[in-house]
N, C-alpha and C. Protein backbone atom coordinates (compact mmCIF):
# COMPACT_ATOMS: atom_id res chain seq x y z
N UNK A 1 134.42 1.27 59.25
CA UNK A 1 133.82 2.25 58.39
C UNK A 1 132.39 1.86 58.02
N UNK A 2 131.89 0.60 59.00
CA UNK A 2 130.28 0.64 58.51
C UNK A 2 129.30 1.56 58.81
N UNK A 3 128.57 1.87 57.43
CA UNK A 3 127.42 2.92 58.25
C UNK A 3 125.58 2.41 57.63
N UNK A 4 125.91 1.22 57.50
CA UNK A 4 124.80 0.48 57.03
C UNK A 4 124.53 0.46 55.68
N UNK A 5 123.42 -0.19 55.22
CA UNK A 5 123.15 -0.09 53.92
C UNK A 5 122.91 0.87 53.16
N UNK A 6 123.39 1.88 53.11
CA UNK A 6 123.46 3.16 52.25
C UNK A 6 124.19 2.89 50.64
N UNK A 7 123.88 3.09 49.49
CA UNK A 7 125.07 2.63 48.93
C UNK A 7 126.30 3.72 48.12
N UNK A 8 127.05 3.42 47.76
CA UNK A 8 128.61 3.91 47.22
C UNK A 8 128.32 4.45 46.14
N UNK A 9 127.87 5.29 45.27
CA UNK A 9 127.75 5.75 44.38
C UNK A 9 128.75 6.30 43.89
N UNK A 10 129.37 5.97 42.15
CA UNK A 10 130.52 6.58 41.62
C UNK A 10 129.65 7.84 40.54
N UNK A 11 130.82 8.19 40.26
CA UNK A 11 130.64 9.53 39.35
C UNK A 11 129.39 9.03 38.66
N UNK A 12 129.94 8.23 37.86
CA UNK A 12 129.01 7.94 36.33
C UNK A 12 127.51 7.72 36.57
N UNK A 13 127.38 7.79 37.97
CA UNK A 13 125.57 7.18 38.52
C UNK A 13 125.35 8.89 39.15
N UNK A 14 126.26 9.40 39.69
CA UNK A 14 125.96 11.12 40.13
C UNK A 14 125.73 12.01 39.07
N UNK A 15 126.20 11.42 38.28
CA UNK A 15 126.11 12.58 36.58
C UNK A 15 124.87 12.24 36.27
N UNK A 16 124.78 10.74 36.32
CA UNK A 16 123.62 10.18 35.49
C UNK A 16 122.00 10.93 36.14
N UNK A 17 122.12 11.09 37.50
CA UNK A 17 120.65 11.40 38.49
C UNK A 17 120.94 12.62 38.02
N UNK A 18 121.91 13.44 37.63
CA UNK A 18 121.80 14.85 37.28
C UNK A 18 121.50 15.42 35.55
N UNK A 19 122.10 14.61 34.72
CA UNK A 19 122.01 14.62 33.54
C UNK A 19 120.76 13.99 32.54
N UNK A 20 120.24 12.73 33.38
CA UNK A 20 119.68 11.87 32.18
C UNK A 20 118.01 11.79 33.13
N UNK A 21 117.21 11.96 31.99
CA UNK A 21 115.80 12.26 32.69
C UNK A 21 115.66 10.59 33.19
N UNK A 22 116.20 9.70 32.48
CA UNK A 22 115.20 8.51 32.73
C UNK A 22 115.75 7.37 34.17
N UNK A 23 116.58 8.51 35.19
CA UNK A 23 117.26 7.80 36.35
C UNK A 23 115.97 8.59 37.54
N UNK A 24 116.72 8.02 38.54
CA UNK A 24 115.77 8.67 39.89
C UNK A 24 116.10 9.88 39.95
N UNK A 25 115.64 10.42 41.40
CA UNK A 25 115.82 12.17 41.13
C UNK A 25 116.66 12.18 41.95
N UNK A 26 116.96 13.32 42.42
CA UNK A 26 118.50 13.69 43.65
C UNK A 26 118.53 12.85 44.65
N UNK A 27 117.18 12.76 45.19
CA UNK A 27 117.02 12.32 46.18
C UNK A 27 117.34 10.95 46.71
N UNK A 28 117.78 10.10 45.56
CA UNK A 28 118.47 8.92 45.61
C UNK A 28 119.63 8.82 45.87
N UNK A 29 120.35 10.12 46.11
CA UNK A 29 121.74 10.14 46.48
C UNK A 29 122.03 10.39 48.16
N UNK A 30 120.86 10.69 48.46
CA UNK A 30 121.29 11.72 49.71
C UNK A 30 121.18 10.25 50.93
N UNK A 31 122.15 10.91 51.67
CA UNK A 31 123.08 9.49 52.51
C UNK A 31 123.98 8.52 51.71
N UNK A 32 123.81 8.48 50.36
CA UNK A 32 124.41 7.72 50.48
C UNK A 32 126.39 8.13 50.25
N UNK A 33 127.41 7.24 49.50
CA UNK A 33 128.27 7.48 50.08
C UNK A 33 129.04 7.46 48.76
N UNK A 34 130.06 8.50 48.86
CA UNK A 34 130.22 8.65 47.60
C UNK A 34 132.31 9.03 48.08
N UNK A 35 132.95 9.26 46.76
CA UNK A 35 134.98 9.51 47.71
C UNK A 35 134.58 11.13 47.59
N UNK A 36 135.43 11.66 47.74
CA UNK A 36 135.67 13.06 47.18
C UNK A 36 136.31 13.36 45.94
N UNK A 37 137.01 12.59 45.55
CA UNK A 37 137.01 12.32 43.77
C UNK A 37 136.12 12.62 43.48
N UNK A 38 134.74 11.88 43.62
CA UNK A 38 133.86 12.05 43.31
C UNK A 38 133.17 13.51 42.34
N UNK A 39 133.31 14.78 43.19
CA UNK A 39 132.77 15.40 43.32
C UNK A 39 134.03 16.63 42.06
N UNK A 40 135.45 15.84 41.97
CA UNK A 40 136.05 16.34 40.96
C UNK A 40 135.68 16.11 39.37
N UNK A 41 135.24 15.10 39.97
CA UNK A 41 135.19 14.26 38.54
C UNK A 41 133.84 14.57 37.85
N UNK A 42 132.84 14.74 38.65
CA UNK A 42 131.38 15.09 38.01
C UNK A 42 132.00 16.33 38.02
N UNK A 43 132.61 16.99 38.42
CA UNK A 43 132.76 18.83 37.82
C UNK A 43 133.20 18.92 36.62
N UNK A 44 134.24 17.54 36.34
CA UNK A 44 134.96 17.66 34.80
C UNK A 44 133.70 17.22 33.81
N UNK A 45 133.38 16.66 34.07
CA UNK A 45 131.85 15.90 33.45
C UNK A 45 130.86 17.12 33.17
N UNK A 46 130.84 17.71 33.86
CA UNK A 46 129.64 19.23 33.96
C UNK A 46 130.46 20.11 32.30
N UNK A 47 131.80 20.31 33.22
CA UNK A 47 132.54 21.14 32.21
C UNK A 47 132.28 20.99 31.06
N UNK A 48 132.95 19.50 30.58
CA UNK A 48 132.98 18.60 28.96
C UNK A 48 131.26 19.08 28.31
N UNK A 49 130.61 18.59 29.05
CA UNK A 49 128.87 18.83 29.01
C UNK A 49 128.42 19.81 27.82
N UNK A 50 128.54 20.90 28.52
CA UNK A 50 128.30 22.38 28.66
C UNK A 50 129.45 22.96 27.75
N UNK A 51 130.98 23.39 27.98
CA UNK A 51 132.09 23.99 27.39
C UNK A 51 132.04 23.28 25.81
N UNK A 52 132.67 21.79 26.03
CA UNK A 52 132.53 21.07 24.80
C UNK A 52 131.81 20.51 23.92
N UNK A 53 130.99 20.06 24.56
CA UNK A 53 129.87 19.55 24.24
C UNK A 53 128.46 20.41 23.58
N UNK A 54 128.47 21.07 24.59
CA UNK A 54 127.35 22.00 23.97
C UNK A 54 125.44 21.82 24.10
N UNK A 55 125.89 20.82 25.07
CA UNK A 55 124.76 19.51 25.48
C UNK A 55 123.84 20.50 26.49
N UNK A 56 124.48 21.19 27.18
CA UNK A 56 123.15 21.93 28.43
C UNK A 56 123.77 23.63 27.45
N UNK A 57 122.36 24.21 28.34
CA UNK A 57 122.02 25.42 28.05
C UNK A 57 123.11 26.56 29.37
N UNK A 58 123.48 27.52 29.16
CA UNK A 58 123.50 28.11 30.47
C UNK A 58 123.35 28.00 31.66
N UNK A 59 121.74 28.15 31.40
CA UNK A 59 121.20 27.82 32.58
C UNK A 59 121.08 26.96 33.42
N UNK A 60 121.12 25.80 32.26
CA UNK A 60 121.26 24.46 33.10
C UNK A 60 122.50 24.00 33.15
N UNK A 61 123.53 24.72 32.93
CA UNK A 61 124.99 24.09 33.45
C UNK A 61 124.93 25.45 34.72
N UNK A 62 124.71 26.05 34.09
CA UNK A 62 124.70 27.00 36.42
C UNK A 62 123.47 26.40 37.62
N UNK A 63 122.53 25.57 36.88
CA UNK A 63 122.23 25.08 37.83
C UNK A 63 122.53 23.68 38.39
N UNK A 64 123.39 23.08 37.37
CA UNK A 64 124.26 21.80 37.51
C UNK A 64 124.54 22.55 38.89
N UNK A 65 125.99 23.40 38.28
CA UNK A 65 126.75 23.38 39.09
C UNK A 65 126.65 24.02 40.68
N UNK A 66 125.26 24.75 40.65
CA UNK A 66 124.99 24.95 42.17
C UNK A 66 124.46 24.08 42.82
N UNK A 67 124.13 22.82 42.30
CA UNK A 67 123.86 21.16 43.14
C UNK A 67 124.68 20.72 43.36
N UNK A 68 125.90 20.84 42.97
CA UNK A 68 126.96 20.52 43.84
C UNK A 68 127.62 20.06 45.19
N UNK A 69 127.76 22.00 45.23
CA UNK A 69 127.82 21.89 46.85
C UNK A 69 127.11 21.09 47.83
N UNK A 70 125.68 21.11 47.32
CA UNK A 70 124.98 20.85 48.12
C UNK A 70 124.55 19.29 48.31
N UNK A 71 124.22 19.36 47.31
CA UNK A 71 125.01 17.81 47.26
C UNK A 71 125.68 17.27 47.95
N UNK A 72 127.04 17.45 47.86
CA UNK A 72 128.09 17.30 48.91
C UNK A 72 127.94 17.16 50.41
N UNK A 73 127.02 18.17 50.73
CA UNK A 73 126.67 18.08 52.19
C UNK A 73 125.90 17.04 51.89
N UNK A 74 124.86 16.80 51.35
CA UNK A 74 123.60 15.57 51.53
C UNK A 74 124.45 13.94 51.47
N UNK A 75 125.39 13.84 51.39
CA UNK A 75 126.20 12.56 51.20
C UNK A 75 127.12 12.57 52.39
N UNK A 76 127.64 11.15 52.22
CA UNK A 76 129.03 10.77 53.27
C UNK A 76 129.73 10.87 52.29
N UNK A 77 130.98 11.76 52.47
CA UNK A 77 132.26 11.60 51.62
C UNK A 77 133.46 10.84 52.62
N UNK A 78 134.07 10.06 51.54
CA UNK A 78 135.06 9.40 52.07
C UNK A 78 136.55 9.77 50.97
N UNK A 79 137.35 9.81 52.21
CA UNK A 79 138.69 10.68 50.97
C UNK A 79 139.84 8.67 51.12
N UNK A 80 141.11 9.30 50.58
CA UNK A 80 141.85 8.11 50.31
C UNK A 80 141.99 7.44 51.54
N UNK A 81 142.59 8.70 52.52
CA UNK A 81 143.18 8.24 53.87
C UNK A 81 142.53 7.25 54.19
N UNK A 82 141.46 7.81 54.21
CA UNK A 82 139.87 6.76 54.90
C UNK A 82 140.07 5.26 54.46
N UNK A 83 139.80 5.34 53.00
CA UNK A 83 139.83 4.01 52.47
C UNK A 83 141.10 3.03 52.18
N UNK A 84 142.12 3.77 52.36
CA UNK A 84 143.60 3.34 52.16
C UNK A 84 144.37 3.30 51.14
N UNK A 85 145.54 3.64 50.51
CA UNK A 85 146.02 3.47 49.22
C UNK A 85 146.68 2.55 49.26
N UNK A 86 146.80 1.58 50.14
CA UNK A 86 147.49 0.08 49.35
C UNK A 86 146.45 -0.48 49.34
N UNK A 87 145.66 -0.72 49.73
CA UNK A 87 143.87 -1.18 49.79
C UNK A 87 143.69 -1.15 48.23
N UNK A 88 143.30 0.27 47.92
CA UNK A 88 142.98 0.65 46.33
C UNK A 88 143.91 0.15 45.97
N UNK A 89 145.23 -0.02 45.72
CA UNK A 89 146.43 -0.40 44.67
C UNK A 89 145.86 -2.01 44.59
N UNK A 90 145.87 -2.21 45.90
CA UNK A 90 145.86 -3.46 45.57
C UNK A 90 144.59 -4.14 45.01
N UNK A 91 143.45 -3.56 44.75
CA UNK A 91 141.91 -3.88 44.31
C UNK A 91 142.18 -3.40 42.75
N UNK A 92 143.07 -2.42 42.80
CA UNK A 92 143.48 -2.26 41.15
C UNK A 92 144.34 -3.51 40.26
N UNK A 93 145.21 -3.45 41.06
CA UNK A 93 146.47 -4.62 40.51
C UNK A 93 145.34 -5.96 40.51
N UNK A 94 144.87 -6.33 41.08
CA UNK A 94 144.05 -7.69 41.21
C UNK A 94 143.17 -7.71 39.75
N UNK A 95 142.37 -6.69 39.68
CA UNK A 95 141.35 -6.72 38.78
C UNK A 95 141.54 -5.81 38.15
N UNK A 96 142.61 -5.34 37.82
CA UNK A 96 143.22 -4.71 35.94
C UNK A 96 141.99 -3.27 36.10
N UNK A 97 141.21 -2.83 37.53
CA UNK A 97 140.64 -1.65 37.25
C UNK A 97 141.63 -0.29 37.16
N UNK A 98 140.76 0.67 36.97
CA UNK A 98 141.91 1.83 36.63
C UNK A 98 142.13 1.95 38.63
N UNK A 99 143.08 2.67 38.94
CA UNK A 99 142.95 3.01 40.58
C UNK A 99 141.10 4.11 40.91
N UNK A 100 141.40 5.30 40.45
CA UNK A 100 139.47 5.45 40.62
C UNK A 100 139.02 4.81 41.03
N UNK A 101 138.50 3.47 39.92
CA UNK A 101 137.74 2.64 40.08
C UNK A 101 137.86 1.60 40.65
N UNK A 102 139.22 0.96 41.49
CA UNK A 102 139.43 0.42 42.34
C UNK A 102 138.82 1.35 43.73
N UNK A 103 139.43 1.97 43.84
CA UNK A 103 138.85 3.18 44.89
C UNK A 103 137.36 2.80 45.47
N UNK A 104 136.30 3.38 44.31
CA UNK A 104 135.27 2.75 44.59
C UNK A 104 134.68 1.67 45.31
N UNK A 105 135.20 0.67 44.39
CA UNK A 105 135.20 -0.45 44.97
C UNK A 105 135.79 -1.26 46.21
N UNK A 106 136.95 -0.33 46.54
CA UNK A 106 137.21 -0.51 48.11
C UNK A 106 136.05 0.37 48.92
N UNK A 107 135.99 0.91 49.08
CA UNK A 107 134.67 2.16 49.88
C UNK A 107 133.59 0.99 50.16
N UNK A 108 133.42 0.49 48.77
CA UNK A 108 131.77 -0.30 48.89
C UNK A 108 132.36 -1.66 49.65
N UNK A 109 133.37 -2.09 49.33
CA UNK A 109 133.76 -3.27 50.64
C UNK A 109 134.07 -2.99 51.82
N UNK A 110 134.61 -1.78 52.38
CA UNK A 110 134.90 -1.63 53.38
C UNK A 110 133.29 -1.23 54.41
N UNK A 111 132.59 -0.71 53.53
CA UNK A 111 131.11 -0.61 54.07
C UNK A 111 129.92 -1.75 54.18
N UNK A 112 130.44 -2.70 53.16
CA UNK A 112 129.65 -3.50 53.08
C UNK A 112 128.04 -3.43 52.50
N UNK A 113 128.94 -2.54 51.24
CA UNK A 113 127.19 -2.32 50.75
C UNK A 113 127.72 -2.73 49.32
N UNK A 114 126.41 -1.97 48.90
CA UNK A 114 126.37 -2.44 47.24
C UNK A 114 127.15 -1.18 46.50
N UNK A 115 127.63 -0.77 45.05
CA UNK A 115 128.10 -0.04 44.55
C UNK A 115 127.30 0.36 43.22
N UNK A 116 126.74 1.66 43.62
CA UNK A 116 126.05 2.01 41.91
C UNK A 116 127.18 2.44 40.85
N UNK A 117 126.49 1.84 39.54
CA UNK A 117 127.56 2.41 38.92
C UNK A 117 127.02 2.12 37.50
N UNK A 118 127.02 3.66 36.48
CA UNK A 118 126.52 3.12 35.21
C UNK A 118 127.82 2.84 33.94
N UNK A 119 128.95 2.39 34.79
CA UNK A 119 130.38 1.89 34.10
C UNK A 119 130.19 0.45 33.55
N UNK A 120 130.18 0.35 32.74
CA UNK A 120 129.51 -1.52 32.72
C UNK A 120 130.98 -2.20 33.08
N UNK A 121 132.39 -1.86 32.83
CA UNK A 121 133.35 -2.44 33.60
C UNK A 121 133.41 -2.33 34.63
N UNK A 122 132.73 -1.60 35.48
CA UNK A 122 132.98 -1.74 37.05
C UNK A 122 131.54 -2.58 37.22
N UNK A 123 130.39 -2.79 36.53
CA UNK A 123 129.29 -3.88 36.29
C UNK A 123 129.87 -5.36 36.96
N UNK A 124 130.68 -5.50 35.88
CA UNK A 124 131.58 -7.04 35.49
C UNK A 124 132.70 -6.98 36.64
N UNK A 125 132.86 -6.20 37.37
CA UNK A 125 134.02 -6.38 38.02
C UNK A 125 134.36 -7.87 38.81
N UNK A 126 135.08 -8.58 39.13
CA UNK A 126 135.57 -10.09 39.54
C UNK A 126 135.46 -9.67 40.80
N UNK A 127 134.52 -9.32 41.91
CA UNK A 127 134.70 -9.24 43.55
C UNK A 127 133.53 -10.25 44.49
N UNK A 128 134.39 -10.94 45.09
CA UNK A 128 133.06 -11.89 45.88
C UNK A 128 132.57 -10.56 46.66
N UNK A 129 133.35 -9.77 47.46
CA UNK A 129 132.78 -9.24 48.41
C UNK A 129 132.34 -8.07 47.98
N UNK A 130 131.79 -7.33 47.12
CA UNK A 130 131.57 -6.33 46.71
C UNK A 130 130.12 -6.84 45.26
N UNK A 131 128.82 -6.14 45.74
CA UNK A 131 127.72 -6.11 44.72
C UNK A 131 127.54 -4.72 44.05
N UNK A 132 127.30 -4.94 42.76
CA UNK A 132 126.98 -3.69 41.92
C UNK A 132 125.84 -3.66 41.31
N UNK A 133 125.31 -2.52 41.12
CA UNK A 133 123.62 -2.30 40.38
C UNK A 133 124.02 -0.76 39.75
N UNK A 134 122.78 -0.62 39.34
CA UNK A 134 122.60 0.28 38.18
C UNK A 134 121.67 1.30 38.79
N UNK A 135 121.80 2.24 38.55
CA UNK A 135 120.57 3.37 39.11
C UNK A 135 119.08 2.67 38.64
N UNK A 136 119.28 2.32 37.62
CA UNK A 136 117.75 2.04 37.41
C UNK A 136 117.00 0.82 37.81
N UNK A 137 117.82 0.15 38.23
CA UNK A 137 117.64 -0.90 38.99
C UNK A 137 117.65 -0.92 40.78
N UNK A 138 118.08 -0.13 41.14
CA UNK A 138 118.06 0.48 42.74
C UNK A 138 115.96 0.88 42.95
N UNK A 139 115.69 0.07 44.14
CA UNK A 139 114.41 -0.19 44.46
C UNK A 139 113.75 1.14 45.21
């Protein structure tokens, strides 16, 4: 499953390039590699936002949500099959992460890249073979 140094981006770094002025712009996402969770999970994130929150305007939760799709195309998605579910179980059970976030962190080992992520427990995570950074720290 190598496709070079591209890196694994989880939700909390896809929300973040979409939500928070002081990250990079879209364009830091595109190639790189993200699950298809992914793309559930920033929708619940949009929702909470906007419905509950009260945080975006209209407008800017309909234009959240038409970056989406497209989005989607501009990335590699990788689903479970791909990455394996005793793989993830077992990257969970090891290091007490939730499965998600084991998930992740299998993707970014099985690729051999780095993993963005603005989770500070998936920061700290215990993996020799797996590096993590921060959007704002990505060069």
């Amino acid at each position: 499953m190598s496709d070079g140094s591209a890196p694994v981006f989880d939700t909390s770094s896809l929300v973040a390039v979409l939500l928070d002025d002081d990250t990079p712009g879209l364009p830091v996402l595109f190639d790189g590699h993200v699950l298809d969770l992914t793309f559930y999970e920033a929708g619940n994130v949009l929702w909470k936002v906007h419905a509950l929150q009260d945080r975006t305007s209209p407008e800017e939760h309909a234009e959240f949500v038409s970056l989406i799709p497209d989005l989607r195309r501009e990335m590699v998605v990788h689903d479970l099959d791909e990455i394996g579910f005793e793989a993830v179980m077992d990257v969970a059970t090891r290091t007490e992460l939730t499965f998600y976030d084991a998930a992740y962190v299998v993707c970014a080992e099985d690729l051999e890249t780095t993993l963005v992520t603005e989770d500070r427990e998936l920061c700290e995570v215990d993996s020799t073979t797996v590096s993590t950074t921060r959007l704002r720290d990505l060069s």
